[in-house]
C-alpha atoms as a PDB file:
ATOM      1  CA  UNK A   1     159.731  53.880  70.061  1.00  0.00           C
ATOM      2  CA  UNK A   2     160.767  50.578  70.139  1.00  0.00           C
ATOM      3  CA  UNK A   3     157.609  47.852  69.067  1.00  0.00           C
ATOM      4  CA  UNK A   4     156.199  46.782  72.718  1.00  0.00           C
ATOM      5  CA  UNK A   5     155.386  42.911  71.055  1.00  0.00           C
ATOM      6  CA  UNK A   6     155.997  40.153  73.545  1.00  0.00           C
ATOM      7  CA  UNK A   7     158.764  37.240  72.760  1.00  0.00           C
ATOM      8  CA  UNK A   8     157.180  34.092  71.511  1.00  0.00           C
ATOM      9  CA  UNK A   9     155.238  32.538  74.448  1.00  0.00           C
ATOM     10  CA  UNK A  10     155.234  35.833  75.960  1.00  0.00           C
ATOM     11  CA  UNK A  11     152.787  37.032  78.597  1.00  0.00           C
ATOM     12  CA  UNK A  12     151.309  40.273  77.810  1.00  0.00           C
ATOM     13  CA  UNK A  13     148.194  40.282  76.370  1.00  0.00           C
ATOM     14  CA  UNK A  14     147.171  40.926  72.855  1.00  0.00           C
ATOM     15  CA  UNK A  15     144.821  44.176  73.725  1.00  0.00           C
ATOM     16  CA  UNK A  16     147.244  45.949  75.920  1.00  0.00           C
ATOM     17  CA  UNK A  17     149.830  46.150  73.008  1.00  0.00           C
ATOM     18  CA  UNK A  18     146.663  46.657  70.756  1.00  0.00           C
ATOM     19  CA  UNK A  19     145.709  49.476  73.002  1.00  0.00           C
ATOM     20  CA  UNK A  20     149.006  51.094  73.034  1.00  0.00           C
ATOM     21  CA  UNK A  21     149.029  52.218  69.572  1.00  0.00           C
ATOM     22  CA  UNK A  22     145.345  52.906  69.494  1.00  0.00           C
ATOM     23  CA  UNK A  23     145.893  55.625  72.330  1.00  0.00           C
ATOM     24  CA  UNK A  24     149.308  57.362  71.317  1.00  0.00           C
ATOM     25  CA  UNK A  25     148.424  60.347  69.303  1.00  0.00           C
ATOM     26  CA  UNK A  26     150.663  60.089  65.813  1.00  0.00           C
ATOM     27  CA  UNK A  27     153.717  62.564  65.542  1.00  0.00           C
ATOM     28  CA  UNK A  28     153.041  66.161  64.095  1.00  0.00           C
ATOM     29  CA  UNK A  29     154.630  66.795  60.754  1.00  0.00           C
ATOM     30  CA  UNK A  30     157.557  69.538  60.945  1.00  0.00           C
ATOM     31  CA  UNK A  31     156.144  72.845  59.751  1.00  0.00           C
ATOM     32  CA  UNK A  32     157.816  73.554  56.718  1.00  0.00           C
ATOM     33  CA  UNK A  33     157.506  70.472  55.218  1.00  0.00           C
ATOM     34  CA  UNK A  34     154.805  70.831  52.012  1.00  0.00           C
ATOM     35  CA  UNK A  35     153.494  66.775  52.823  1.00  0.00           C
ATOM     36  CA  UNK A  36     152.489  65.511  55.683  1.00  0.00           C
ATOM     37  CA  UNK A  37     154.947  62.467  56.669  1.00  0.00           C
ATOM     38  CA  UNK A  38     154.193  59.378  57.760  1.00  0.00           C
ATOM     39  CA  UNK A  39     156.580  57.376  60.134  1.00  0.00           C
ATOM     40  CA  UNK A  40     156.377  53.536  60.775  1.00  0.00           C
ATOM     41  CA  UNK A  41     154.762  54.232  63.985  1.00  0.00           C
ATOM     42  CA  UNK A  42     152.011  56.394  62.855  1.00  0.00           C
ATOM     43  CA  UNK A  43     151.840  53.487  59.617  1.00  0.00           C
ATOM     44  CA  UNK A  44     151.486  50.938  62.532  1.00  0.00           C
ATOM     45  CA  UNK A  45     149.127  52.776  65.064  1.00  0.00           C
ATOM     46  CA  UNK A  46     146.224  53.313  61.683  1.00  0.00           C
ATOM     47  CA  UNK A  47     146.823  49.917  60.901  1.00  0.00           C
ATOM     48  CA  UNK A  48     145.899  48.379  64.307  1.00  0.00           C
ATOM     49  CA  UNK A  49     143.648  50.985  64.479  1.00  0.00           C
ATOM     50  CA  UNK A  50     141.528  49.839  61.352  1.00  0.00           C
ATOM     51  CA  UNK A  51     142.082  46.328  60.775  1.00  0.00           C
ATOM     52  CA  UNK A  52     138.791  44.694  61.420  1.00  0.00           C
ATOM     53  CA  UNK A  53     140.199  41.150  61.837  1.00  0.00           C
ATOM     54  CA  UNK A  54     142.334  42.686  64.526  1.00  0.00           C
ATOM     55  CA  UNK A  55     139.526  43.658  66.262  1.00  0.00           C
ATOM     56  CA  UNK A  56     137.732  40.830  66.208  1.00  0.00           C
ATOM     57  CA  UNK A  57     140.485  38.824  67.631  1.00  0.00           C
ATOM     58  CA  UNK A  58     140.481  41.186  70.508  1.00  0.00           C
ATOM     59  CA  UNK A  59     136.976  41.031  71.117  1.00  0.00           C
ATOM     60  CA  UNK A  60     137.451  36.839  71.183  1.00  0.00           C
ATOM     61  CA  UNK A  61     140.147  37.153  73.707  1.00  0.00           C
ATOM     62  CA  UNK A  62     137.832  39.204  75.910  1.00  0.00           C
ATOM     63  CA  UNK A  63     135.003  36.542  75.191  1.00  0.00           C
ATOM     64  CA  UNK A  64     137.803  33.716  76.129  1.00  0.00           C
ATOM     65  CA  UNK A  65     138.355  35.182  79.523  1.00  0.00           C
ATOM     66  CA  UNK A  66     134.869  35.578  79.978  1.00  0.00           C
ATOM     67  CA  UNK A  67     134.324  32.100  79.433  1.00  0.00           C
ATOM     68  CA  UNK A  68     136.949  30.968  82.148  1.00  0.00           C
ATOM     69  CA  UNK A  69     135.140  33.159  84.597  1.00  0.00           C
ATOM     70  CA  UNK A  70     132.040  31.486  83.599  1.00  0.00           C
ATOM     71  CA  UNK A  71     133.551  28.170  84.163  1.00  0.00           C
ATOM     72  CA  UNK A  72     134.436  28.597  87.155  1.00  0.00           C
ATOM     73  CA  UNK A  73     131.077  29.421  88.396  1.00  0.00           C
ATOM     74  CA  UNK A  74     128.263  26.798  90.787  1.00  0.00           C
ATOM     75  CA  UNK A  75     125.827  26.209  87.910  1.00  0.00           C
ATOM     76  CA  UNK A  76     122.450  28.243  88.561  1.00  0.00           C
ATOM     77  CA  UNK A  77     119.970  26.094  91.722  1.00  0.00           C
ATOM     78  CA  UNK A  78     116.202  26.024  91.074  1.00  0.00           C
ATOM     79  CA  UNK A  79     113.687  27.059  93.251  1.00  0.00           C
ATOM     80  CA  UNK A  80     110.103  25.190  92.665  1.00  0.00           C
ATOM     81  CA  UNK A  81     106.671  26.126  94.013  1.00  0.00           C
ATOM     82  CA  UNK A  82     104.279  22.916  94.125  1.00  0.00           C
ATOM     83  CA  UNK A  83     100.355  22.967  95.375  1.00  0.00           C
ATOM     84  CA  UNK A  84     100.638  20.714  98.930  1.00  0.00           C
ATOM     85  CA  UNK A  85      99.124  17.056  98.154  1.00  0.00           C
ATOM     86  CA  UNK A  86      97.680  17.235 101.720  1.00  0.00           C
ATOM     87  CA  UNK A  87      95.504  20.350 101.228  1.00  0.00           C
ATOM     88  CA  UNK A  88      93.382  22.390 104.074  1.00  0.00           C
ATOM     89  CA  UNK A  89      95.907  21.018 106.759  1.00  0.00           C
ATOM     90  CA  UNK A  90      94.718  23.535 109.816  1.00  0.00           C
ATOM     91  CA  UNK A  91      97.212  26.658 110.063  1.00  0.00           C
ATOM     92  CA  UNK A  92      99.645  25.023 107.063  1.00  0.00           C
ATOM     93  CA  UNK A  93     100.155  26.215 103.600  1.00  0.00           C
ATOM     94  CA  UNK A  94      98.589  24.788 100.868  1.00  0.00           C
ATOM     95  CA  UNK A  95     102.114  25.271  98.714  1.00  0.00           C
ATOM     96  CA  UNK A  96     105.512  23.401  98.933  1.00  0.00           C
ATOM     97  CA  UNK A  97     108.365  25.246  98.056  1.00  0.00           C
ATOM     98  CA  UNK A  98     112.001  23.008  96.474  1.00  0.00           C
ATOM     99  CA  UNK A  99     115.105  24.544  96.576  1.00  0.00           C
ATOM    100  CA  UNK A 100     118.047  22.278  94.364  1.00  0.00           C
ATOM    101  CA  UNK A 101     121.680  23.214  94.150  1.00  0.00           C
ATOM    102  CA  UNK A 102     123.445  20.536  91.967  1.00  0.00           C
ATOM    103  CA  UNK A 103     126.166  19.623  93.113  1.00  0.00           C
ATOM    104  CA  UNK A 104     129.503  18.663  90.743  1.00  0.00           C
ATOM    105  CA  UNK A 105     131.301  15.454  90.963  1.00  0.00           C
ATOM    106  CA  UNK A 106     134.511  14.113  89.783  1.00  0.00           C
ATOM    107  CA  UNK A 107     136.137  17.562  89.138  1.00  0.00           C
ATOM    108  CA  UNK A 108     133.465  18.544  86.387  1.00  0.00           C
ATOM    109  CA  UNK A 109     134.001  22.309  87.169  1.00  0.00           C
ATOM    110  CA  UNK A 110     138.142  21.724  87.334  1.00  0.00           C
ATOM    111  CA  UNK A 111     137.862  20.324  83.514  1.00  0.00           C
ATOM    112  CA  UNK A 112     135.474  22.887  82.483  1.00  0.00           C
ATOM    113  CA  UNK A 113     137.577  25.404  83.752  1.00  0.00           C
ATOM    114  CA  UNK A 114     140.478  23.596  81.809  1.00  0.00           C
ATOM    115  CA  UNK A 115     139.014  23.604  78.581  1.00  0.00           C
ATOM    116  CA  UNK A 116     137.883  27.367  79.216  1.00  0.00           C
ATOM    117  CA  UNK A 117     141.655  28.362  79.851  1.00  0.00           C
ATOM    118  CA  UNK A 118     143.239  26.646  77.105  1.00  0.00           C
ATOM    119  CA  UNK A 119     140.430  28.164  74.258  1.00  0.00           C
ATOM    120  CA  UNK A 120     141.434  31.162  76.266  1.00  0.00           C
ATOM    121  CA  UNK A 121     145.017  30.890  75.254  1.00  0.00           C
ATOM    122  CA  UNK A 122     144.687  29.673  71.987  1.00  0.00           C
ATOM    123  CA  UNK A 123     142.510  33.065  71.068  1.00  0.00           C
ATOM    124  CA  UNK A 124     145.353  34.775  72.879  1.00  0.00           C
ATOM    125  CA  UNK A 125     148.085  32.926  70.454  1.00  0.00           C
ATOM    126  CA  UNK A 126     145.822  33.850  67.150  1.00  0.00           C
ATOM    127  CA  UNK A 127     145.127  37.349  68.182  1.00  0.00           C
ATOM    128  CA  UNK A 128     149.105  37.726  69.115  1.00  0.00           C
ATOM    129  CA  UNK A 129     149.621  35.800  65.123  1.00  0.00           C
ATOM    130  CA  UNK A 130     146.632  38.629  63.557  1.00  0.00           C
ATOM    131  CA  UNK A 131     148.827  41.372  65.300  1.00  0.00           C
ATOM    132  CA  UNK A 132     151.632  40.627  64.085  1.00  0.00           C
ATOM    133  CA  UNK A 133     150.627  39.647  60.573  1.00  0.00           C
ATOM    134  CA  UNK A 134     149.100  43.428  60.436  1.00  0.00           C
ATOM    135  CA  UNK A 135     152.471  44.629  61.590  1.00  0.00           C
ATOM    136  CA  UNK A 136     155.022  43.090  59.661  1.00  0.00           C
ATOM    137  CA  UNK A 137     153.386  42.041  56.454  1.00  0.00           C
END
């Protein structure tokens, strides 16, 4: 099986080749053989399998995208409940309530969201360098 790693630059993302090996049982020694065998695929597959830093770097990709999502996003309004000033008003309520929404200017969310995507693909270029420093070194 030839190794599914994208070309420099590539597109596919670090935890789908990650996931490949992880999910691929490893080959089943022939029967008469006395030792069990290992091929470089099985080598490979325990090796992403176990390498904590590999892991790690998956888990900050999935935080990066999260982030971009997150940037993308209204920031949260506030709702605020005040006593009225004008008190026993006949048939009126003796609270004020305050809804806010800020609203963005000057294409605060666009940079955000900028920033977000390119920490987003700079933990998909060092999870992409991890994998292949666990493969081929």
């Amino acid at each position: 099986m030839p190794f599914p790693f994208p070309p420099i630059g590539g597109e596919v993302a670090p935890a789908a080749i990650i996931s490949v090996y992880q999910q691929q049982p490893p080959d089943t020694p022939a029967a008469s053989s006395t030792a069990p065998s290992l091929t470089v695929d099985d080598a490979v597959r325990v090796a992403v399998a176990n390498n904590r830093r590999l892991a790690a770097a998956v888990r900050d990709v999935s935080a990066a995208r999260q982030g971009v999502r997150a940037a993308g996003n209204l920031t949260n309004p506030t709702a605020l409940f005040n006593p009225a000033l004008t008190g026993g008003v006949q048939g009126g309520s003796d609270t004020e309530v305050l809804f806010q929404q800020p609203l963005e200017v000057n294409g605060t969310r666009t940079a955000r969201r900028g920033v977000a995507s390119a920490q987003m693909r700079r933990a998909d270029a060092l999870a992409v360098a991890e994998l292949r420093s666990v493969v081929f070194t």
